[in-house]
N, C-alpha and C. Protein backbone atom coordinates (compact mmCIF):
# COMPACT_ATOMS: atom_id res chain seq x y z
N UNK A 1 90.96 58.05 -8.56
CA UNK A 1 90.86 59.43 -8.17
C UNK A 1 90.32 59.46 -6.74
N UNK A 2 90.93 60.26 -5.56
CA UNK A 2 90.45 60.27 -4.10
C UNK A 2 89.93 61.73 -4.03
N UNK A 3 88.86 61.73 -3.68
CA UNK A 3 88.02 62.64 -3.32
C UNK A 3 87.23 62.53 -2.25
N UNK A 4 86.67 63.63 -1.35
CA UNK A 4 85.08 63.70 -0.41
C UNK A 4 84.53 64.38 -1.06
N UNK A 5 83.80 64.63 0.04
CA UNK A 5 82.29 65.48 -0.19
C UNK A 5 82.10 66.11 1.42
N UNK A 6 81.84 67.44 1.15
CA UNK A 6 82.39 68.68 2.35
C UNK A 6 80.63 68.43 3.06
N UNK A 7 80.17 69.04 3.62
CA UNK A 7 78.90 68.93 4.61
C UNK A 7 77.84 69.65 3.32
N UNK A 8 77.98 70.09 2.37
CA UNK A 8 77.20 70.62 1.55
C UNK A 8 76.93 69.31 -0.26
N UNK A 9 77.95 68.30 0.33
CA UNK A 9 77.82 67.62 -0.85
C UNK A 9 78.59 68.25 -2.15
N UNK A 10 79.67 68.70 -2.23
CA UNK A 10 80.56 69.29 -3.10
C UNK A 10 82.01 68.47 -2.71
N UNK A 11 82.52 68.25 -3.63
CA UNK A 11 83.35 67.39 -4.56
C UNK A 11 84.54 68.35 -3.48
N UNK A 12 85.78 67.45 -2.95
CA UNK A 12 86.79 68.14 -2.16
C UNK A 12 87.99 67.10 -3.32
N UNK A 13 88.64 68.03 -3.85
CA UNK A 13 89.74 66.67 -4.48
C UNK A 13 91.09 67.43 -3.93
N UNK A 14 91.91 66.55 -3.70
CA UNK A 14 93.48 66.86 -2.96
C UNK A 14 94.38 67.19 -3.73
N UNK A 15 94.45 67.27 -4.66
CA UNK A 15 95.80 67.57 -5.45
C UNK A 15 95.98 68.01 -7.09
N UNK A 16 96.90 68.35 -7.29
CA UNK A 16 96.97 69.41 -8.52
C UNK A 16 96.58 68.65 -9.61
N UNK A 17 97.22 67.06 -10.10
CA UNK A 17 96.80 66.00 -10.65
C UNK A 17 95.58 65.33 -10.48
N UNK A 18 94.70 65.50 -9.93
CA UNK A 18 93.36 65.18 -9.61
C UNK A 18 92.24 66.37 -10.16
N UNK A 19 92.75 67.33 -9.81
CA UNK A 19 91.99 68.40 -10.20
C UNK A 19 91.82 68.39 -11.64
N UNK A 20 93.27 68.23 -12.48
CA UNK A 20 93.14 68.20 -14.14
C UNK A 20 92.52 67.41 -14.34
N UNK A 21 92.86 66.08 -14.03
CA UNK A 21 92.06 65.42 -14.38
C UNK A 21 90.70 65.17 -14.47
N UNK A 22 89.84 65.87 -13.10
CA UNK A 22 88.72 65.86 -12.96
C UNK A 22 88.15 66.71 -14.04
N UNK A 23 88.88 67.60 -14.24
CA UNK A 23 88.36 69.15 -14.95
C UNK A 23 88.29 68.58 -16.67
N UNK A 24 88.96 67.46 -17.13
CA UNK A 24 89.56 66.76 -18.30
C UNK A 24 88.12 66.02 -18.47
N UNK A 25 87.78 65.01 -17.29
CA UNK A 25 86.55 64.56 -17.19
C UNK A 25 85.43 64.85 -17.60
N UNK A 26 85.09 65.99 -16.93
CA UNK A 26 83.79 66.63 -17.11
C UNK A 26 83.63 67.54 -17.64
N UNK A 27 84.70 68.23 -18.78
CA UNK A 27 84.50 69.42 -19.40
C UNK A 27 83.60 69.05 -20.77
N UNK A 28 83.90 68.14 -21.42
CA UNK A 28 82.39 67.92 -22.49
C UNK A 28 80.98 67.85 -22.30
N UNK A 29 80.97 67.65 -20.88
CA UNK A 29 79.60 67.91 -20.34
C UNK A 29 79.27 69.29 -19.76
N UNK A 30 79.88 69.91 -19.87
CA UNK A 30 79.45 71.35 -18.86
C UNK A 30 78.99 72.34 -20.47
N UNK A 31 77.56 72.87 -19.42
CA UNK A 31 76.67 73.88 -20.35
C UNK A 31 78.22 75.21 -20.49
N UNK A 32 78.14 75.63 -21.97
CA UNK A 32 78.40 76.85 -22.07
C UNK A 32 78.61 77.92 -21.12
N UNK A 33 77.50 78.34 -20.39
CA UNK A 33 77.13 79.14 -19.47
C UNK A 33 78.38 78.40 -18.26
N UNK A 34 78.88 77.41 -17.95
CA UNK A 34 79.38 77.44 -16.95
C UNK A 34 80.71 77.17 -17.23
N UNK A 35 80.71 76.93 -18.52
CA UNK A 35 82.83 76.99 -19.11
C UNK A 35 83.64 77.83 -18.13
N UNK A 36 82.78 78.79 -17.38
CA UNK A 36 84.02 80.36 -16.68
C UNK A 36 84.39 79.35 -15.63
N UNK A 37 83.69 78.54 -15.05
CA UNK A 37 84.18 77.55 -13.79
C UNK A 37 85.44 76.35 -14.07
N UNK A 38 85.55 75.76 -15.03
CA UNK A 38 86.41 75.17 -15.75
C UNK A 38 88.12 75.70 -15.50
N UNK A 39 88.55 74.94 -14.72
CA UNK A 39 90.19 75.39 -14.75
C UNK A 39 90.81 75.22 -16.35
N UNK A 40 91.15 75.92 -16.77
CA UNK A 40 91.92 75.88 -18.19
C UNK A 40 93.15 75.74 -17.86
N UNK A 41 94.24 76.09 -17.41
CA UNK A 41 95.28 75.75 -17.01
C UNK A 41 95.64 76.36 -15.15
N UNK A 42 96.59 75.56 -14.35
CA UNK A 42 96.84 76.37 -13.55
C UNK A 42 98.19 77.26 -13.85
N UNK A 43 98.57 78.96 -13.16
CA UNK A 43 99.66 79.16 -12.86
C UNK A 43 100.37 78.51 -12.18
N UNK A 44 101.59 78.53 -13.17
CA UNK A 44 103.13 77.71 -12.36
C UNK A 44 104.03 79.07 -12.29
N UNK A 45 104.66 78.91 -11.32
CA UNK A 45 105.74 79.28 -11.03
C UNK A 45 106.82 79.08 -12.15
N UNK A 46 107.64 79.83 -12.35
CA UNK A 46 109.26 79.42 -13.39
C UNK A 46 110.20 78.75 -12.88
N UNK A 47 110.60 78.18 -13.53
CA UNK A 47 111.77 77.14 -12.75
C UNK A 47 112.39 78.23 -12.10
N UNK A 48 113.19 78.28 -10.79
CA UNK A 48 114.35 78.73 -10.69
C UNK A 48 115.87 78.65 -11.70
N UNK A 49 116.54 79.38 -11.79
CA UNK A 49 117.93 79.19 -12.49
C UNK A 49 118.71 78.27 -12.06
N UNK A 50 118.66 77.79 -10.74
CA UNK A 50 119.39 76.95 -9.97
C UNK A 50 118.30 76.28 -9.17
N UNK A 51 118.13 75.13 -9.29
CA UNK A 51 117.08 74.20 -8.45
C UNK A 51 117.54 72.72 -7.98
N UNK A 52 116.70 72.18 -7.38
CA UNK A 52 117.28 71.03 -6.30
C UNK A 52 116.19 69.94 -7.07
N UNK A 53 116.57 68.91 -7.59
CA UNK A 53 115.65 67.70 -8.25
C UNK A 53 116.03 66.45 -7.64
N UNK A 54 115.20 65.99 -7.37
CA UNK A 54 115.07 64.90 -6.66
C UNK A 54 114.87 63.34 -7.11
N UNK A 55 115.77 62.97 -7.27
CA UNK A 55 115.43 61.19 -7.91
C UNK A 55 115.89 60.19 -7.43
N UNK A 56 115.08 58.67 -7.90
CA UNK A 56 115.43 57.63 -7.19
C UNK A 56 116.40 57.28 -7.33
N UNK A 57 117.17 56.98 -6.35
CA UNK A 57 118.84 56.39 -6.55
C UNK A 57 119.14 55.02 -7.18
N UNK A 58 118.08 54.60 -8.09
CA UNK A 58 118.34 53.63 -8.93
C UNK A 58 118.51 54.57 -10.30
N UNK A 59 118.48 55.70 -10.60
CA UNK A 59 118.92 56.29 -11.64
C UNK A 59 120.38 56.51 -11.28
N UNK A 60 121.57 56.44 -11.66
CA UNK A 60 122.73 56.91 -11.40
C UNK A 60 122.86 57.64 -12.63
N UNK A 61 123.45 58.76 -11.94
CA UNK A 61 124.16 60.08 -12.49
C UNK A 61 126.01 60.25 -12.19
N UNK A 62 126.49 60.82 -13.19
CA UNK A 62 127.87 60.53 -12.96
C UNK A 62 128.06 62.15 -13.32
N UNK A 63 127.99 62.65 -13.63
CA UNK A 63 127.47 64.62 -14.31
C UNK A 63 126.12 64.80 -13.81
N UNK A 64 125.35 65.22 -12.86
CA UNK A 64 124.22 65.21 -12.74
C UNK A 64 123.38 66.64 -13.71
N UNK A 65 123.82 67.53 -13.49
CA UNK A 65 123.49 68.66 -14.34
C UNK A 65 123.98 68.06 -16.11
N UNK A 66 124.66 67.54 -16.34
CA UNK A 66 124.86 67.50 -17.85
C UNK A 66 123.64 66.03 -17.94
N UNK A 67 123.71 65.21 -17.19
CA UNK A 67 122.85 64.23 -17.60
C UNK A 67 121.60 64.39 -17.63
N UNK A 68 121.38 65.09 -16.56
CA UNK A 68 119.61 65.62 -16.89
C UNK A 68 119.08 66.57 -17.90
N UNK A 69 120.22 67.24 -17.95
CA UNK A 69 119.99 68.52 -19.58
C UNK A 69 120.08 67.94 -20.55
N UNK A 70 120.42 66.75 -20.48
CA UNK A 70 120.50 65.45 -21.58
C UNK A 70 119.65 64.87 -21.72
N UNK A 71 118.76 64.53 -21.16
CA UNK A 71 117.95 63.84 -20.73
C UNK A 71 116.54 64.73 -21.23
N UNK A 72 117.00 65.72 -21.05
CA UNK A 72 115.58 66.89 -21.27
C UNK A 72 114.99 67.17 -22.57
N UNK A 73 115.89 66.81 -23.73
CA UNK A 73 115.77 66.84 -24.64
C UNK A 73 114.72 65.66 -25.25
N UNK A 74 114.69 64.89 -24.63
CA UNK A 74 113.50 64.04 -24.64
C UNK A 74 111.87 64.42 -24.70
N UNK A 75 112.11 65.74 -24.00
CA UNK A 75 110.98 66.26 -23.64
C UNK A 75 109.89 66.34 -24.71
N UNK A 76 110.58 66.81 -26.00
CA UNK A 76 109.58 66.65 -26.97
C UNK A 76 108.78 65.72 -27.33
N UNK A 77 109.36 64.39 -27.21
CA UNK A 77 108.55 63.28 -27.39
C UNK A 77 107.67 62.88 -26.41
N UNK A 78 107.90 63.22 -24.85
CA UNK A 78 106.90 63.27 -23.74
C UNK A 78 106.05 63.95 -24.20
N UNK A 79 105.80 65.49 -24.45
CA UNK A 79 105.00 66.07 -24.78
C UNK A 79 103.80 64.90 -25.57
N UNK A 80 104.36 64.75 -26.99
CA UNK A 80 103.16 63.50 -27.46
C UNK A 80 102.54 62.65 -26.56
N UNK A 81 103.13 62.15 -25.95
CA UNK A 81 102.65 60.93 -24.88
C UNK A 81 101.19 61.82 -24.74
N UNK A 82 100.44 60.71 -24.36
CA UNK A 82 98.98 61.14 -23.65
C UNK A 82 98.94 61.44 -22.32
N UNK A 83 98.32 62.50 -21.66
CA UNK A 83 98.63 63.19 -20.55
C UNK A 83 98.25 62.14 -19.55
N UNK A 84 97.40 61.47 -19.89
CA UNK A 84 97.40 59.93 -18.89
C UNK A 84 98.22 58.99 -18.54
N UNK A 85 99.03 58.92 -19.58
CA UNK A 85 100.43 57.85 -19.61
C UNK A 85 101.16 58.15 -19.03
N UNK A 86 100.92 59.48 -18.84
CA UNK A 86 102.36 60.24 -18.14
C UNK A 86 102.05 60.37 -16.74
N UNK A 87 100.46 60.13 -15.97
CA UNK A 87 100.48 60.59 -15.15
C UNK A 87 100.07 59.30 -14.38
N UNK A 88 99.79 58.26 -15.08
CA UNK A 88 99.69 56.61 -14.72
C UNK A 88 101.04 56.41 -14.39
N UNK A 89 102.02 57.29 -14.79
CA UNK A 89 103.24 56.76 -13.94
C UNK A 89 103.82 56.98 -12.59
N UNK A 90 102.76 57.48 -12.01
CA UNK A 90 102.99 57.60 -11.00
C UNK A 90 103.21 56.34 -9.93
N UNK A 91 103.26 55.72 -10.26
CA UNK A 91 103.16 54.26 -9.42
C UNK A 91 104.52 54.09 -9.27
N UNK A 92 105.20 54.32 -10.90
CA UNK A 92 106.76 54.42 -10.83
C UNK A 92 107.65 55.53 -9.63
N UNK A 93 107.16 56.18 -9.20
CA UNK A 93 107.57 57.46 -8.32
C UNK A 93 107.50 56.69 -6.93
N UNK A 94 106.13 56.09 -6.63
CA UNK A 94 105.92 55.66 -5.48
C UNK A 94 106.95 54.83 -5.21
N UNK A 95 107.10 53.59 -6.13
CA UNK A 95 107.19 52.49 -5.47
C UNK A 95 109.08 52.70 -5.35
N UNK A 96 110.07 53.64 -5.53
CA UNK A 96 111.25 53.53 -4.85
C UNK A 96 111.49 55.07 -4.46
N UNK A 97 111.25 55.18 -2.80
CA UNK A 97 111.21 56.09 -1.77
C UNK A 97 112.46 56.57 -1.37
N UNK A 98 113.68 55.59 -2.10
CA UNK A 98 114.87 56.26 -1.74
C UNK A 98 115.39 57.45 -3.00
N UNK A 99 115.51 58.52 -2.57
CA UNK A 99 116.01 59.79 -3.13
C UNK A 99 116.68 60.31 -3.08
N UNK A 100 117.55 60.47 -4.08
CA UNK A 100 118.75 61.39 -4.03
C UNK A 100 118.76 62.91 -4.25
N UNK A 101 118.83 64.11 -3.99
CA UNK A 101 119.26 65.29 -4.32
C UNK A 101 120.16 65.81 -5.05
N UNK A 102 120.24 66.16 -5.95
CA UNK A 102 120.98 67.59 -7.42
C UNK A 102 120.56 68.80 -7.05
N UNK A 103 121.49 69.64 -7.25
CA UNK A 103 121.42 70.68 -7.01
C UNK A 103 122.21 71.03 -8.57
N UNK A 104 121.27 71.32 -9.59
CA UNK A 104 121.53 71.39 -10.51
C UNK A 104 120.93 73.19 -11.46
N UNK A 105 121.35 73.20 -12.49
CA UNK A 105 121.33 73.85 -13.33
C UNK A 105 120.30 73.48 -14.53
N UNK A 106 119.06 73.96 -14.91
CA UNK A 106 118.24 73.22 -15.82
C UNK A 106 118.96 74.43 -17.00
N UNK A 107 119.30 74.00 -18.11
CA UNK A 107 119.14 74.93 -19.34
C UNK A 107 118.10 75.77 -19.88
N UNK A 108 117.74 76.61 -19.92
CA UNK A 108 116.83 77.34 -20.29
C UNK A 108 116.11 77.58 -21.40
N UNK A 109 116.88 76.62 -22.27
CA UNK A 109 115.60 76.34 -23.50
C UNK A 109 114.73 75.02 -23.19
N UNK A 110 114.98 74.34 -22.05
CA UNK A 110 113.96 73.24 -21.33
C UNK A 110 113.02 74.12 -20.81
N UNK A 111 113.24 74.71 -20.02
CA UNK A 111 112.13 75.42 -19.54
C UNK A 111 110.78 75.63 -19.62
N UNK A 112 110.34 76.09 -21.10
CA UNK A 112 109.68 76.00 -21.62
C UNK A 112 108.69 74.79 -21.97
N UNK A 113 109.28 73.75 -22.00
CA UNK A 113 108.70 72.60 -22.27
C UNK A 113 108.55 71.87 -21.01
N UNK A 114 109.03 71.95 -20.13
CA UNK A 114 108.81 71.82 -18.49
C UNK A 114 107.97 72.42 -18.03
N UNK A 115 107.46 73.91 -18.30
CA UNK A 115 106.10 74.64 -17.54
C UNK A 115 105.29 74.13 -18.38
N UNK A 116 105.24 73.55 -19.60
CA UNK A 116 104.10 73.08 -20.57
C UNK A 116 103.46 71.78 -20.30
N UNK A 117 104.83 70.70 -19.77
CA UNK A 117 104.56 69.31 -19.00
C UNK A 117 103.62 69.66 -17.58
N UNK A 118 104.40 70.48 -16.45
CA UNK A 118 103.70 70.93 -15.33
C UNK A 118 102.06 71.59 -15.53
N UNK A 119 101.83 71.94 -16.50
CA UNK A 119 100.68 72.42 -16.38
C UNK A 119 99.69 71.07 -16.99
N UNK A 120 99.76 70.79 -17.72
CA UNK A 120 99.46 69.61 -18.68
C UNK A 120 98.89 68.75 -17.59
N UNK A 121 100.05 68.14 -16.38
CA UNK A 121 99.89 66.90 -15.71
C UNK A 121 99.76 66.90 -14.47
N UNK A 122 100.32 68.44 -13.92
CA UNK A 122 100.75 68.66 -12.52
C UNK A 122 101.48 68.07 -11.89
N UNK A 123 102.36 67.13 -12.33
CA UNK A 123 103.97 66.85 -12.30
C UNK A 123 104.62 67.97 -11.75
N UNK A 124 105.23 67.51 -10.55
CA UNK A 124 106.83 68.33 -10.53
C UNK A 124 107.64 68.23 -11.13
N UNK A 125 108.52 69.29 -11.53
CA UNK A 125 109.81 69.03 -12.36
C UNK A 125 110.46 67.67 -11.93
N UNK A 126 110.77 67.38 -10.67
CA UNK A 126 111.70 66.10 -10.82
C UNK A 126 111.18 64.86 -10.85
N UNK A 127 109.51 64.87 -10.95
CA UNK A 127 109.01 63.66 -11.41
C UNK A 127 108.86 63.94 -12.81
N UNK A 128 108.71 65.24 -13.68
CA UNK A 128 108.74 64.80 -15.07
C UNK A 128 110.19 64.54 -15.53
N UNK A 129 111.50 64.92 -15.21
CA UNK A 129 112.72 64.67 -15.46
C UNK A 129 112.87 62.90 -14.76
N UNK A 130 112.59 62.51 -13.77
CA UNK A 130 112.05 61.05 -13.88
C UNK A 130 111.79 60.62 -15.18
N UNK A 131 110.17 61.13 -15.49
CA UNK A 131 109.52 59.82 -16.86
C UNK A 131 110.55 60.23 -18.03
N UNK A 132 111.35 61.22 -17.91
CA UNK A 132 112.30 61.38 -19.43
C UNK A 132 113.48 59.92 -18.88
N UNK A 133 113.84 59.97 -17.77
CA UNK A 133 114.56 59.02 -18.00
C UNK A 133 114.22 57.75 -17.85
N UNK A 134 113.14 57.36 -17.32
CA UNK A 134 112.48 55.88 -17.08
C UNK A 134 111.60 55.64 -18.79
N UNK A 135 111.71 56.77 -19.67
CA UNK A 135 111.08 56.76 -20.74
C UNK A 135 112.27 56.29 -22.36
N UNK A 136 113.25 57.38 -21.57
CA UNK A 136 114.84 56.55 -22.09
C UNK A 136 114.76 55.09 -22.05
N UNK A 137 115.22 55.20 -21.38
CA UNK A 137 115.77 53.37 -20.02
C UNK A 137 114.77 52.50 -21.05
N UNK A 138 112.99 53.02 -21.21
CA UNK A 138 112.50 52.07 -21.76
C UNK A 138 112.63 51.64 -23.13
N UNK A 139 113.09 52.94 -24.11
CA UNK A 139 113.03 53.24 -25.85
C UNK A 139 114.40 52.03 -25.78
N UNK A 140 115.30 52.46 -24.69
CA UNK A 140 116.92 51.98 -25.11
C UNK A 140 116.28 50.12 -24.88
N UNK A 141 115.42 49.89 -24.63
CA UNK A 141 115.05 48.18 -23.85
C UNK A 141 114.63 47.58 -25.51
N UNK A 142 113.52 48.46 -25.72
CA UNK A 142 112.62 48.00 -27.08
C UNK A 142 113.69 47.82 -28.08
């Protein structure tokens, strides 16, 4: 976790995934009286109807809109995953920088389970449509 400390000695953390996590951290310790400070979830935005997702070009797509709505259906079983597992994968995101663009169509009964992942992990949509398919790729290995 990367964090400072501002000229007053208060905790500066950078990013939406850091924040949950921090907030995940230290919420069994916080008095009653200060639960109102506690992020419980952040607002997300709704997918757009039409959006642009972004993945490593070692995934090949041949239908890109049908393969990822394919793919989404997975989602339920992400959900189980532990919100750590999912967000320890980030290493997987880093380490191939080449990206392709879709300009795709998400189905709208995903949706739902996509603002539930995003809030959960602070994942972008096209890194959680990532771990559905690097989560595939892995079930289809075992």
């Amino acid at each position: 976790m990367l964090f400072s400390l501002d000229g007053q000695n208060r905790i500066i953390l950078y990013d939406q995934k850091q924040i949950l996590k921090f907030s995940k951290l230290v919420d069994p310790y916080i008095h009653v009286s200060m639960q109102r400070k506690i992020l419980v979830f952040p607002r997300i935005k709704s997918i757009a109807k039409r959006t642009t997702i972004y993945l490593p070009t070692d995934i090949p797509l041949e239908k890109p809109t049908y393969d990822i709505n394919h793919v989404l259906y997975d989602l339920a079983s992400l959900n189980e995953l532990r919100i750590e597992e999912i967000i320890s994968k980030k290493s997987t995101f880093e380490r191939n920088n080449l990206k392709r663009a879709y300009q795709i169509m998400i189905a709208s009964e995903h949706h739902g389970k996509i603002n539930t992942l995003r809030m959960k992990t602070g994942l972008p949509v096209s890194q959680i449509i990532e771990v559905c398919f690097r989560n595939k790729k892995k079930t289809r290995i075992e």
